[in-house]
PDB file of N, CA and C in Angstrom:
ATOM      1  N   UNK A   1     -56.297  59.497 238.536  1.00  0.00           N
ATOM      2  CA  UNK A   1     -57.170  60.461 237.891  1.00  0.00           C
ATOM      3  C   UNK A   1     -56.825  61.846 238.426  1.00  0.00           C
ATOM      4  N   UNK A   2     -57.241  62.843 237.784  1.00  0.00           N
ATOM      5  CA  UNK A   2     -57.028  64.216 238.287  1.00  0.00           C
ATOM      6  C   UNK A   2     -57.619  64.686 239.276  1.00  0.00           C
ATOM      7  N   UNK A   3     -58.487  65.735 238.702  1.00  0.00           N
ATOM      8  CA  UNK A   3     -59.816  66.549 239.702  1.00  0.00           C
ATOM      9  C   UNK A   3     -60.522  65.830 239.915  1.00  0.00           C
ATOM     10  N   UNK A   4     -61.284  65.551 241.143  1.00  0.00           N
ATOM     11  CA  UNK A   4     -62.310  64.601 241.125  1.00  0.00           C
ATOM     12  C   UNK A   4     -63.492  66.232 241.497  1.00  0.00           C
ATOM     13  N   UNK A   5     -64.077  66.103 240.572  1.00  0.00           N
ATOM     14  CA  UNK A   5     -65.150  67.059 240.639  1.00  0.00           C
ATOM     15  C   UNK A   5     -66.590  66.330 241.616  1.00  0.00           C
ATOM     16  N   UNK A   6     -67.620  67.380 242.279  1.00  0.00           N
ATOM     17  CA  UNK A   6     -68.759  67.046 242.778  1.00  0.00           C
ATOM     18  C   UNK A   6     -69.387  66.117 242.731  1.00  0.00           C
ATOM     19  N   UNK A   7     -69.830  65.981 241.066  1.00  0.00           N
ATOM     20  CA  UNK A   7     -70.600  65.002 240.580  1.00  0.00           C
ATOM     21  C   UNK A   7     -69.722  63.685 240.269  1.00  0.00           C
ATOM     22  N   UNK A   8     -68.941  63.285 240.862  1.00  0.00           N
ATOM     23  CA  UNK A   8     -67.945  62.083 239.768  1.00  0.00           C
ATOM     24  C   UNK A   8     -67.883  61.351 241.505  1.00  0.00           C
ATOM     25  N   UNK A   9     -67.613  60.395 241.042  1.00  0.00           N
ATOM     26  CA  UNK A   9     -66.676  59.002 242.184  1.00  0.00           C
ATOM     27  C   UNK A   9     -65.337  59.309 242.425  1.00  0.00           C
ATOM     28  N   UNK A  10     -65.494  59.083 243.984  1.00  0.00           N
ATOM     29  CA  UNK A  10     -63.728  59.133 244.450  1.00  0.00           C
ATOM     30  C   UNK A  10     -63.556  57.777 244.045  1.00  0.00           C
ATOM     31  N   UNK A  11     -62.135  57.850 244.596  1.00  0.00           N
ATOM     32  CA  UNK A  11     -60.690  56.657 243.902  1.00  0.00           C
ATOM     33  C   UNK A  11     -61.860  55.577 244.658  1.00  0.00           C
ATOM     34  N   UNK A  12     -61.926  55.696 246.416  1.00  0.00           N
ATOM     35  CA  UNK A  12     -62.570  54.584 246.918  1.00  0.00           C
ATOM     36  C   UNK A  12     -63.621  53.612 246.431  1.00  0.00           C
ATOM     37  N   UNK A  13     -64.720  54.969 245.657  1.00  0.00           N
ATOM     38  CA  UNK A  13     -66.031  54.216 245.568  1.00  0.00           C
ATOM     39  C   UNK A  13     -65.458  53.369 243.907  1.00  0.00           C
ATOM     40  N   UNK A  14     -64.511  54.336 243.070  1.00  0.00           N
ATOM     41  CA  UNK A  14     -64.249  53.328 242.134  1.00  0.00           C
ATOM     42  C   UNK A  14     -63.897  52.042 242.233  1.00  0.00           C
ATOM     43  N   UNK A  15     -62.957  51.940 243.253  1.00  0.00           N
ATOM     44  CA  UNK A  15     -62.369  50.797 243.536  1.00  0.00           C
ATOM     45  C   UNK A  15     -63.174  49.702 243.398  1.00  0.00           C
ATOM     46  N   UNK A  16     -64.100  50.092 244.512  1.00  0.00           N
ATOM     47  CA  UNK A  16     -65.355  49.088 245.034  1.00  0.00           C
ATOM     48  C   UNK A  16     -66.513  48.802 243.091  1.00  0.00           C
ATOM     49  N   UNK A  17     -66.286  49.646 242.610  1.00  0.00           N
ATOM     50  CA  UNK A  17     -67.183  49.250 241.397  1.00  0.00           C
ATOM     51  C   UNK A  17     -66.512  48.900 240.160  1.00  0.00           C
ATOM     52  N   UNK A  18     -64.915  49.191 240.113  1.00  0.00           N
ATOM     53  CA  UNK A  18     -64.561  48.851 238.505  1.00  0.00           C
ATOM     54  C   UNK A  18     -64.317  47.288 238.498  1.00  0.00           C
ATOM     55  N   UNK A  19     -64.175  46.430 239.661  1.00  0.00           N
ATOM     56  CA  UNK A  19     -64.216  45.141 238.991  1.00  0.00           C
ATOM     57  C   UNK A  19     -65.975  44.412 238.986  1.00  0.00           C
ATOM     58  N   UNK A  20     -66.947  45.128 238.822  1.00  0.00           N
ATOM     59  CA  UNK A  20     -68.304  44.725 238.718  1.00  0.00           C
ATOM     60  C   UNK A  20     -68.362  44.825 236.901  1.00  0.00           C
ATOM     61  N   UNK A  21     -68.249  46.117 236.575  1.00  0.00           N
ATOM     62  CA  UNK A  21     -68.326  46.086 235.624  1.00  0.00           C
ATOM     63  C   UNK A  21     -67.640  45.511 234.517  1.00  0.00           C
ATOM     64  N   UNK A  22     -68.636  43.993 233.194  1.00  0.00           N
ATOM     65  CA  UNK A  22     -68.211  43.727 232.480  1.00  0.00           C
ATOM     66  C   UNK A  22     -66.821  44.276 231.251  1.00  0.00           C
ATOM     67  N   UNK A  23     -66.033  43.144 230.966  1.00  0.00           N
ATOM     68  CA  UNK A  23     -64.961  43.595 229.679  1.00  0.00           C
ATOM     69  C   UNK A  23     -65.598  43.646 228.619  1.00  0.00           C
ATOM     70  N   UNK A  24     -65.351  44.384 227.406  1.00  0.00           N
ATOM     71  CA  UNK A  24     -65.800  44.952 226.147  1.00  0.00           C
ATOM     72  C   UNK A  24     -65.868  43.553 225.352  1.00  0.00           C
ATOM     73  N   UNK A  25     -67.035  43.060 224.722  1.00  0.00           N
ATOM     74  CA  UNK A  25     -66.731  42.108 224.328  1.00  0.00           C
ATOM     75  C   UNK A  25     -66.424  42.419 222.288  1.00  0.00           C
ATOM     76  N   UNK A  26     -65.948  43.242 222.405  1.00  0.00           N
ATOM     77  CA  UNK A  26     -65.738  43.584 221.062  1.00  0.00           C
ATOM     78  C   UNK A  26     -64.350  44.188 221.029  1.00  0.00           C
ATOM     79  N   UNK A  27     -63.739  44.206 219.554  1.00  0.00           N
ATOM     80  CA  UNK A  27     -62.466  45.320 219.680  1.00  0.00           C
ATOM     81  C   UNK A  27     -62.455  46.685 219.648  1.00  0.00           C
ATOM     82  N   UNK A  28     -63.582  46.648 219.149  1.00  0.00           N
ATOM     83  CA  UNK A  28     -63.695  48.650 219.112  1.00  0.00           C
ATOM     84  C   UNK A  28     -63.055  49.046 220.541  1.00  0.00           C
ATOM     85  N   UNK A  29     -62.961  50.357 220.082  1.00  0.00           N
ATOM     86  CA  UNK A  29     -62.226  51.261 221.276  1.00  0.00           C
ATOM     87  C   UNK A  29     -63.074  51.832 221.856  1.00  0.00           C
ATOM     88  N   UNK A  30     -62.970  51.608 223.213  1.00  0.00           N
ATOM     89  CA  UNK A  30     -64.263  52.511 223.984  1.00  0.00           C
ATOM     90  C   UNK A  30     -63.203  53.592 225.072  1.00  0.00           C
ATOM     91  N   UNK A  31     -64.613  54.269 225.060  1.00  0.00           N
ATOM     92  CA  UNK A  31     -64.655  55.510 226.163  1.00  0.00           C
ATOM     93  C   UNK A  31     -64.184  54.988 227.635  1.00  0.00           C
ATOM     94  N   UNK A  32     -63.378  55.144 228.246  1.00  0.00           N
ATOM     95  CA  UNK A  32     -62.783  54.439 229.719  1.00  0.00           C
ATOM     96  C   UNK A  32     -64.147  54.576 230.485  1.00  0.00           C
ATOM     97  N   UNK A  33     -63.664  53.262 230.914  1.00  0.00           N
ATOM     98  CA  UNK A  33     -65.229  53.327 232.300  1.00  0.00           C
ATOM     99  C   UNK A  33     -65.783  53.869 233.116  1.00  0.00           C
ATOM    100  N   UNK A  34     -64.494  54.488 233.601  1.00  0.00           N
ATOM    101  CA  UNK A  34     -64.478  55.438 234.734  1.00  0.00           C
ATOM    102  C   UNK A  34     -65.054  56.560 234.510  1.00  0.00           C
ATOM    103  N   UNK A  35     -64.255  57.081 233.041  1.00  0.00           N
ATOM    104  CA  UNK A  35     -65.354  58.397 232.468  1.00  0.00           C
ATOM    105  C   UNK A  35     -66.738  58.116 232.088  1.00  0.00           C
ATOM    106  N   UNK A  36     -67.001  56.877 231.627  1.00  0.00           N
ATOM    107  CA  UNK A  36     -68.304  57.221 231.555  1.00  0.00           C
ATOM    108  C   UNK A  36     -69.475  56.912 232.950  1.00  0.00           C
ATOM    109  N   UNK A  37     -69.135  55.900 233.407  1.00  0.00           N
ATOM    110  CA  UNK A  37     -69.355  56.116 234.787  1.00  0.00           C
ATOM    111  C   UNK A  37     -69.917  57.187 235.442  1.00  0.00           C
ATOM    112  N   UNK A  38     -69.101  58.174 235.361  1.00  0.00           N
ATOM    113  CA  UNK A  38     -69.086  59.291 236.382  1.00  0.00           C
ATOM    114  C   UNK A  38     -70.114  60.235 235.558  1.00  0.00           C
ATOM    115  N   UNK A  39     -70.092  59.747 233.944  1.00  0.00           N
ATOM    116  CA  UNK A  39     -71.051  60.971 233.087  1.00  0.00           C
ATOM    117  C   UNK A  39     -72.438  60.351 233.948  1.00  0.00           C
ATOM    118  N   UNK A  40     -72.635  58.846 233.441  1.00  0.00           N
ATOM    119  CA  UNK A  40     -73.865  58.673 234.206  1.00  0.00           C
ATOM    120  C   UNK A  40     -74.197  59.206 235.402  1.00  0.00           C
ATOM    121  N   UNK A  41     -73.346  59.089 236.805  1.00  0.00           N
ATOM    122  CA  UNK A  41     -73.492  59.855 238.010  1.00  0.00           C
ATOM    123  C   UNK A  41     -74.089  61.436 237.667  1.00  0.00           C
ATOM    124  N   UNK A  42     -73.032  62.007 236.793  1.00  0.00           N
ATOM    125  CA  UNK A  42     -73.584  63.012 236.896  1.00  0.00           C
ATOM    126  C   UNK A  42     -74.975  63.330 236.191  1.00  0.00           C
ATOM    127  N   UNK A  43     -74.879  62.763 235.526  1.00  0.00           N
ATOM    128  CA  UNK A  43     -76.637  62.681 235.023  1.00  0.00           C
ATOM    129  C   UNK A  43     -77.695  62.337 235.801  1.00  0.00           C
ATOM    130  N   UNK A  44     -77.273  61.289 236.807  1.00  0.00           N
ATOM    131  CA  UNK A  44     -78.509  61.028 237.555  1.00  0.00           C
ATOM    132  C   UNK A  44     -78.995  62.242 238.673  1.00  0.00           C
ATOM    133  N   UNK A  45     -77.087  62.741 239.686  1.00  0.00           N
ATOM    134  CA  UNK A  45     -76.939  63.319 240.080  1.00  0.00           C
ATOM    135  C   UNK A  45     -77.986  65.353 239.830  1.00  0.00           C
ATOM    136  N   UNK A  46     -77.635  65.245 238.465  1.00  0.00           N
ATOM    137  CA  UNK A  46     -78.386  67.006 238.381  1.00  0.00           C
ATOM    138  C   UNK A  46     -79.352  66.928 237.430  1.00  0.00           C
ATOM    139  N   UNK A  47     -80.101  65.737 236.269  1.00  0.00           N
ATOM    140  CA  UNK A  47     -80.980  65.838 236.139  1.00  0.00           C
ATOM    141  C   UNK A  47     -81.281  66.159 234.765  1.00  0.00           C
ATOM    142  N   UNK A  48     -79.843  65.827 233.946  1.00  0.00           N
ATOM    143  CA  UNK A  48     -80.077  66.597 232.835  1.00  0.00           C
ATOM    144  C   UNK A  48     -80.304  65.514 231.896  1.00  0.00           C
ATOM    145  N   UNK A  49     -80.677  65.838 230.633  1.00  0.00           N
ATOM    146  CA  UNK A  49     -80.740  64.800 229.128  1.00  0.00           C
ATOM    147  C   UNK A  49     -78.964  64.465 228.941  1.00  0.00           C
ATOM    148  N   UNK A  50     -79.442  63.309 228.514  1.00  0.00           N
ATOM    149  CA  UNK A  50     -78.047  62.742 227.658  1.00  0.00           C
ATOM    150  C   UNK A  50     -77.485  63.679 226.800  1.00  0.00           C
ATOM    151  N   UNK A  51     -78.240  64.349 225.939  1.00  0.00           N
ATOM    152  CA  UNK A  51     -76.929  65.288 225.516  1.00  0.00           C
ATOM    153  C   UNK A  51     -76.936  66.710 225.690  1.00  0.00           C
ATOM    154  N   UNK A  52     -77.152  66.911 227.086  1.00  0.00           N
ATOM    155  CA  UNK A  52     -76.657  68.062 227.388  1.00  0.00           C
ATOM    156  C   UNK A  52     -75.569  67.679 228.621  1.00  0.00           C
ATOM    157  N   UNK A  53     -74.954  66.489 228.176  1.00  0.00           N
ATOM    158  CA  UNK A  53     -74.290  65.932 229.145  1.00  0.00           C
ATOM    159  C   UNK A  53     -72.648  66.272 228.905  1.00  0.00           C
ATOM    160  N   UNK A  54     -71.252  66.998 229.881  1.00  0.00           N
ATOM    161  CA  UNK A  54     -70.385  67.734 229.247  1.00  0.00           C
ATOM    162  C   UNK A  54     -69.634  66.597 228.292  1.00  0.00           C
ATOM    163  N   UNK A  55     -68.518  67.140 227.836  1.00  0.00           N
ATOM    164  CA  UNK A  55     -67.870  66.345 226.564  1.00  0.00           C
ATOM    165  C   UNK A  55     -67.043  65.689 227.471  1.00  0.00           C
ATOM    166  N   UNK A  56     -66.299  66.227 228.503  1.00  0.00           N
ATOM    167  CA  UNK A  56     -65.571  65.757 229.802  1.00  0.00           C
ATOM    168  C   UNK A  56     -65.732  63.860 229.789  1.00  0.00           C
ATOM    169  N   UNK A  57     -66.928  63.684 229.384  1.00  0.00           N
ATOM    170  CA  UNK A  57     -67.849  62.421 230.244  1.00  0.00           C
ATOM    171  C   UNK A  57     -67.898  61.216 228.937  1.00  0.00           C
ATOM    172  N   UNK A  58     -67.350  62.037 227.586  1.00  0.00           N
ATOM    173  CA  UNK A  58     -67.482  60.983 226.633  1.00  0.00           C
ATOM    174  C   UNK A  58     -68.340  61.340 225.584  1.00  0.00           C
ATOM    175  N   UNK A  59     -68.592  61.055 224.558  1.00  0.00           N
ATOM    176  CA  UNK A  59     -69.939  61.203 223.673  1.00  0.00           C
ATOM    177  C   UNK A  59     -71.417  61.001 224.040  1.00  0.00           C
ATOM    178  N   UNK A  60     -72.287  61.466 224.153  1.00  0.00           N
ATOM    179  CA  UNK A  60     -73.785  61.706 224.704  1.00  0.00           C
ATOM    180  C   UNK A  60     -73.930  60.099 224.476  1.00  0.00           C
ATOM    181  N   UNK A  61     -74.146  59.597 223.677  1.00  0.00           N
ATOM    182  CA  UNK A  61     -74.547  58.227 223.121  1.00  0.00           C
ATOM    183  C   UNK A  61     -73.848  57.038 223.874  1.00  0.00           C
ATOM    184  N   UNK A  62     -72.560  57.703 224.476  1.00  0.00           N
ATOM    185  CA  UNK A  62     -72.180  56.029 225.313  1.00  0.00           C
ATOM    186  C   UNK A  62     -72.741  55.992 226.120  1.00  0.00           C
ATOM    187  N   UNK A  63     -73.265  56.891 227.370  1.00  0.00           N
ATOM    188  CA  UNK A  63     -73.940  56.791 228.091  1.00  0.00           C
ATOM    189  C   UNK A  63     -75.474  55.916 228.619  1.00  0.00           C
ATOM    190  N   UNK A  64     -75.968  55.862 227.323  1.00  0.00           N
ATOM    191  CA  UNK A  64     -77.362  55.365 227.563  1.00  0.00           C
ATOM    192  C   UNK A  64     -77.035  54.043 226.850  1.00  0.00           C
ATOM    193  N   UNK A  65     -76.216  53.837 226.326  1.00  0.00           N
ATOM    194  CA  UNK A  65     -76.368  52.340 225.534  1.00  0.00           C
ATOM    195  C   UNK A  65     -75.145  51.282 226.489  1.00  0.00           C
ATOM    196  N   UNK A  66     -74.506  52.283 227.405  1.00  0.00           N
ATOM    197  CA  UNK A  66     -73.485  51.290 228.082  1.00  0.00           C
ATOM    198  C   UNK A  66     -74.005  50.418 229.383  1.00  0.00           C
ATOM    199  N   UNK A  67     -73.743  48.859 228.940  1.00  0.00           N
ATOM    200  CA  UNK A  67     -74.621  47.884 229.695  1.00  0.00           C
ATOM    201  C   UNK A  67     -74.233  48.418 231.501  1.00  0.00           C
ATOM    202  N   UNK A  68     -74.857  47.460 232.133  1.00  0.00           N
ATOM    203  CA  UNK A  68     -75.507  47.912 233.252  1.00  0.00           C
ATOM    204  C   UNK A  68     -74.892  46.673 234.330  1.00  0.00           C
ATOM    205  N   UNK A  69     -74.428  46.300 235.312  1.00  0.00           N
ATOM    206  CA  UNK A  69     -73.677  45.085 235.828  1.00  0.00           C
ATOM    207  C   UNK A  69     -74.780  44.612 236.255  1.00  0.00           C
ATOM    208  N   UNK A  70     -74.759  42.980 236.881  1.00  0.00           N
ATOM    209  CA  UNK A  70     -75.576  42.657 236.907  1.00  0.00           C
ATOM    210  C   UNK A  70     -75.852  43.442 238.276  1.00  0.00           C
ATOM    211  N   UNK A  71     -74.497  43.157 239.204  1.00  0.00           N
ATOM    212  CA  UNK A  71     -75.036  43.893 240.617  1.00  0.00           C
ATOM    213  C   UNK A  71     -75.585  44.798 240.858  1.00  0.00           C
ATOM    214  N   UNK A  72     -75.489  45.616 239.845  1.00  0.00           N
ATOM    215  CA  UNK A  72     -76.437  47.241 239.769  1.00  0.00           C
ATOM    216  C   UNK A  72     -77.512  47.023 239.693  1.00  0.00           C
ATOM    217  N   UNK A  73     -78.236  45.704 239.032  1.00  0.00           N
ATOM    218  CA  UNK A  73     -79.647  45.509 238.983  1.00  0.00           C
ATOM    219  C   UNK A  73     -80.453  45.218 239.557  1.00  0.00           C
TER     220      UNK A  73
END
C-alpha cells in the first residue's frame, strides 16, 4: 500500500485482521478490504456520517452494509 495516513491501519495491524475477514460470497466486484476497512476506522476514529466519508475509502454505502467478522463481535 502507499501512504498510510493517521486514520488507516499499518501493514502490521492488517496482517493480524485480513485473514478474519470473510470471502465475497458473490461475483460482483467489490471495493478491496483493506480500503474499506480503514474507511470504517476512519469513521469511527473522527466521528463523521457515512457519507461525508472521503472517496479515498470507497463508496459511502459499502461501508455500513459490509459484514462484520465474527471475531469483531
Amino acid at each position: 500500500m502507499g501512504v498510510i495516513r493517521r486514520h488507516e491501519l499499518t501493514d502490521q495491524e492488517w496482517e493480524l485482521l485480513a485473514p478474519l475477514i470473510p470471502r465475497a460470497a458473490t461475483s460482483r466486484p467489490r471495493v478491496a478490504h483493506r480500503q474499506v476497512t480503514n474507511g470504517m476506522v476512519y469513521k469511527i476514529r473522527t466521528g463523521i456520517s457515512w457519507r461525508d466519508l472521503p472517496e479515498r475509502y470507497g463508496p459511502w454505502p459499502t461501508g455500513p452494509v459490509r459484514p462484520v467478522p465474527r471475531a469483531a463481535r
